[in-house]
Each structure stands twice: as C-alpha cells, then as structure tokens.
N, C-alpha and C. Protein backbone atom coordinates (compact mmCIF):
# COMPACT_ATOMS: atom_id res chain seq x y z
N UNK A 1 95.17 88.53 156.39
CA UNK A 1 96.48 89.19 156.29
C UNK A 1 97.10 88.93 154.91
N UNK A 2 96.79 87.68 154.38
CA UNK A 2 97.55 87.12 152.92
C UNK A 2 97.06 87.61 152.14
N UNK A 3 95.68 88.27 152.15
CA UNK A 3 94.72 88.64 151.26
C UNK A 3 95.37 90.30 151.19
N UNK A 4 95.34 90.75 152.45
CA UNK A 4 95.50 92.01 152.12
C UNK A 4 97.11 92.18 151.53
N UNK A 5 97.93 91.32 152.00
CA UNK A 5 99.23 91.52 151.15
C UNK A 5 99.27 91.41 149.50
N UNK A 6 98.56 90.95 149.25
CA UNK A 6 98.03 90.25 147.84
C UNK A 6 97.91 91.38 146.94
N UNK A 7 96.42 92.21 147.58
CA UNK A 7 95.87 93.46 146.83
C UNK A 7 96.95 94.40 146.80
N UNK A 8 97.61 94.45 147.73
CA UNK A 8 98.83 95.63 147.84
C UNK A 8 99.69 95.19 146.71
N UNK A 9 100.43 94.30 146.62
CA UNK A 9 100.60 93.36 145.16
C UNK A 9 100.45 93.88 144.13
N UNK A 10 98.90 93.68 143.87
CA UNK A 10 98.05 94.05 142.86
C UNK A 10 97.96 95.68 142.61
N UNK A 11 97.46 96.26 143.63
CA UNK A 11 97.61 97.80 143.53
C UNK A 11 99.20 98.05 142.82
N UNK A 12 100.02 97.65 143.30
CA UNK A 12 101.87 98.14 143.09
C UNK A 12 101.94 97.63 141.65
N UNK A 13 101.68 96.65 141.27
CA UNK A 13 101.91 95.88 139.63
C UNK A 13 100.54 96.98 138.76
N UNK A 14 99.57 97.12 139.33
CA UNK A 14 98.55 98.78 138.44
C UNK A 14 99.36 99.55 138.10
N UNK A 15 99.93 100.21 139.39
CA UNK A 15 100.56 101.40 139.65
C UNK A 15 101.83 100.93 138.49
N UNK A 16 102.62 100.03 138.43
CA UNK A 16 103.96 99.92 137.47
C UNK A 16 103.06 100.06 135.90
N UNK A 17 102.19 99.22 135.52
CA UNK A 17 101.67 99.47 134.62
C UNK A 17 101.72 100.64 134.63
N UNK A 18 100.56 101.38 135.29
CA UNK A 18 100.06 102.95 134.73
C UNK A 18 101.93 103.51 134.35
N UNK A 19 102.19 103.46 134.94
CA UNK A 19 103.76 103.97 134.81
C UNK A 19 104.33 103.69 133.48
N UNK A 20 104.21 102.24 133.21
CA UNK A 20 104.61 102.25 131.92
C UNK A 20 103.95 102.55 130.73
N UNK A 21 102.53 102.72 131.16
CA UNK A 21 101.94 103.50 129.53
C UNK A 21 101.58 104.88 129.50
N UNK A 22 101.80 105.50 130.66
CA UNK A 22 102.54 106.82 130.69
C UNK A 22 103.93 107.03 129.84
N UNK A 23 104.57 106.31 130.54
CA UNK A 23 106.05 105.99 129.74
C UNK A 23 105.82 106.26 128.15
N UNK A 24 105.27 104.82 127.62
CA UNK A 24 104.84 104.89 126.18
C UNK A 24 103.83 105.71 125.79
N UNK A 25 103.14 106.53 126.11
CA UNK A 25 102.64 107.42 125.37
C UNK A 25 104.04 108.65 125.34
N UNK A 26 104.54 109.00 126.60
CA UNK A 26 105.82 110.02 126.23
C UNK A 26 106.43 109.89 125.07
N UNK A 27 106.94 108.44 125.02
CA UNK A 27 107.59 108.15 123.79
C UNK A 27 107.06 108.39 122.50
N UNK A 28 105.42 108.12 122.60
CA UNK A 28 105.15 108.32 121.52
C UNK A 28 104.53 109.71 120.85
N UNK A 29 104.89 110.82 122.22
CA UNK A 29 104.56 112.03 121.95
C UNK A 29 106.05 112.70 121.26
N UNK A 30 107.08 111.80 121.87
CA UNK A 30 108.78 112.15 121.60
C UNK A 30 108.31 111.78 119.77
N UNK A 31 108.15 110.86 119.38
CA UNK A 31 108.22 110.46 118.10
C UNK A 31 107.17 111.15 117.37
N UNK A 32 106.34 111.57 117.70
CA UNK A 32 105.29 112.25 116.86
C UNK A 32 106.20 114.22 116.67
N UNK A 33 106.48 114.44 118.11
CA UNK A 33 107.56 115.61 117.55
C UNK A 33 108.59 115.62 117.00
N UNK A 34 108.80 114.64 116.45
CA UNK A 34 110.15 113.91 115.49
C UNK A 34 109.47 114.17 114.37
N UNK A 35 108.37 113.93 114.07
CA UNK A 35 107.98 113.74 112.62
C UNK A 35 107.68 115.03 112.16
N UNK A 36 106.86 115.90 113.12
CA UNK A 36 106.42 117.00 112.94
C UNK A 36 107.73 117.66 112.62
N UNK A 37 109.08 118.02 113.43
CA UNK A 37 110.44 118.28 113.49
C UNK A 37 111.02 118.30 111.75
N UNK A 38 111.11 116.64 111.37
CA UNK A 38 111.38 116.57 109.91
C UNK A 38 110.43 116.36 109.03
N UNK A 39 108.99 116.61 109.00
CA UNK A 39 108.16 117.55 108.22
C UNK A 39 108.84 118.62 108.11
N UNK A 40 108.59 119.67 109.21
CA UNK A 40 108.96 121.24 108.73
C UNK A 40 110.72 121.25 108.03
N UNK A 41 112.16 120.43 108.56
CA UNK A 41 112.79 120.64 107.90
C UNK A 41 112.60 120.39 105.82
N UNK A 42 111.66 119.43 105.82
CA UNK A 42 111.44 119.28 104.46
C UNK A 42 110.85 120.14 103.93
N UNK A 43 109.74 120.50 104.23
CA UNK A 43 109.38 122.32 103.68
C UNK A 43 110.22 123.49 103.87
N UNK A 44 111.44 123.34 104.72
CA UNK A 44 112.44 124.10 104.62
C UNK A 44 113.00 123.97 103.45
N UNK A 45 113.88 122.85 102.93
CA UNK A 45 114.39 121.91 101.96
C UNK A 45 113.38 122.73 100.60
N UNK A 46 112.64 122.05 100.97
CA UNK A 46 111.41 122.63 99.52
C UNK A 46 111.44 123.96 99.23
N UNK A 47 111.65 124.67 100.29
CA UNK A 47 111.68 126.37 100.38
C UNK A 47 113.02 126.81 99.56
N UNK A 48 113.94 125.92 99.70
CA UNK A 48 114.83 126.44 99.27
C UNK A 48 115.35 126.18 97.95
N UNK A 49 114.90 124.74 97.73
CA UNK A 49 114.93 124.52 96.83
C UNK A 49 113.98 125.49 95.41
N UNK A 50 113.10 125.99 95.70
CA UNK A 50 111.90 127.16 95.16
C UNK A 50 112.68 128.39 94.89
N UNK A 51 113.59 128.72 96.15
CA UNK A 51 114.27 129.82 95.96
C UNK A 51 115.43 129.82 95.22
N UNK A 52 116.42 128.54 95.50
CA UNK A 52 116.86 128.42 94.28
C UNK A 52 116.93 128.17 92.34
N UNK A 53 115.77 127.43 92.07
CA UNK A 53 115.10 127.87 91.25
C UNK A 53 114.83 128.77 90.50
N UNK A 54 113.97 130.08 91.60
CA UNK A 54 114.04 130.83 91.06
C UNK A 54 115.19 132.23 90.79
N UNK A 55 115.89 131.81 91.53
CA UNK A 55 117.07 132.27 91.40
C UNK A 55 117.93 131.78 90.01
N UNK A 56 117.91 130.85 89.52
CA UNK A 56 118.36 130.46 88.05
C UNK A 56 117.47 131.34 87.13
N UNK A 57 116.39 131.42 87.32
CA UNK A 57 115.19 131.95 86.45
C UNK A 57 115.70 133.37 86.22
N UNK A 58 115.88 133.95 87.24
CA UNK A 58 116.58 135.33 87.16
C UNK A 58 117.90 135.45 86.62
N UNK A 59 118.34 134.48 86.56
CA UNK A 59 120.18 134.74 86.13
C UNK A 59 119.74 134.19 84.52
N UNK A 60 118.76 133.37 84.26
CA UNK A 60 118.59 133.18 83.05
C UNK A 60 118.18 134.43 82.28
N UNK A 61 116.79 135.35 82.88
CA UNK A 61 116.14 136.49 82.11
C UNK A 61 117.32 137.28 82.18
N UNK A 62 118.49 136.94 82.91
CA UNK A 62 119.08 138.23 83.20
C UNK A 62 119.90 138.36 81.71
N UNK A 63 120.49 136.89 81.44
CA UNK A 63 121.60 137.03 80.45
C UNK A 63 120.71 136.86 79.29
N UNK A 64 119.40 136.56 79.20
CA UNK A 64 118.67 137.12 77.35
C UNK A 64 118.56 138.85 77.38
C-alpha cells in the first residue's frame, strides 16, 4: 500500500515537472518572438532611415 502511494508521488512530481518545462519552453518561445518582434522593428528603423536619406539626396539634386 506504501509502495503504491509512493509511485503515485512519483508519477504527480513527473507530471509537475513535465508541466514546468512545458512552461519554460513557452517562455522561451514568448522570448524568441520578442526577438524576432524587435529584429523586424529594426529593419523597419533601417527602412526608414534609407528613405530618409534618400529623401535629402533628392532635396539636395533638387536645389543644384
């Protein structure tokens, strides 16, 4: 009877584990779409920065 209360124990403390590195992989799928997230705003940033740029370039040819 002590034995089998034991494994049940054991099974329930697996089961919390599996739970928690489920958990932490979520998290670390949350943080990997974070990065991906502010990657693309920085090639936004970059984009615009390009467009502004060349937007001087044009106001420059414009006034020679």
């Amino acid at each position: 009877m002590q034995v089998d209360a034991t494994k049940v124990q054991v099974d329930a403390t697996k089961v919390q584990v599996d739970a928690t590195k489920v958990q932490v992989d979520a998290t670390k799928v949350q943080v990997d779409a974070t990065k991906v997230q502010v990657d693309a705003t920085k090639v936004q940033v970059n984009a615009t920065k390009v467009q502004v740029d060349a937007t001087k370039v044009q106001a420059h040819a414009s006034k020679v």
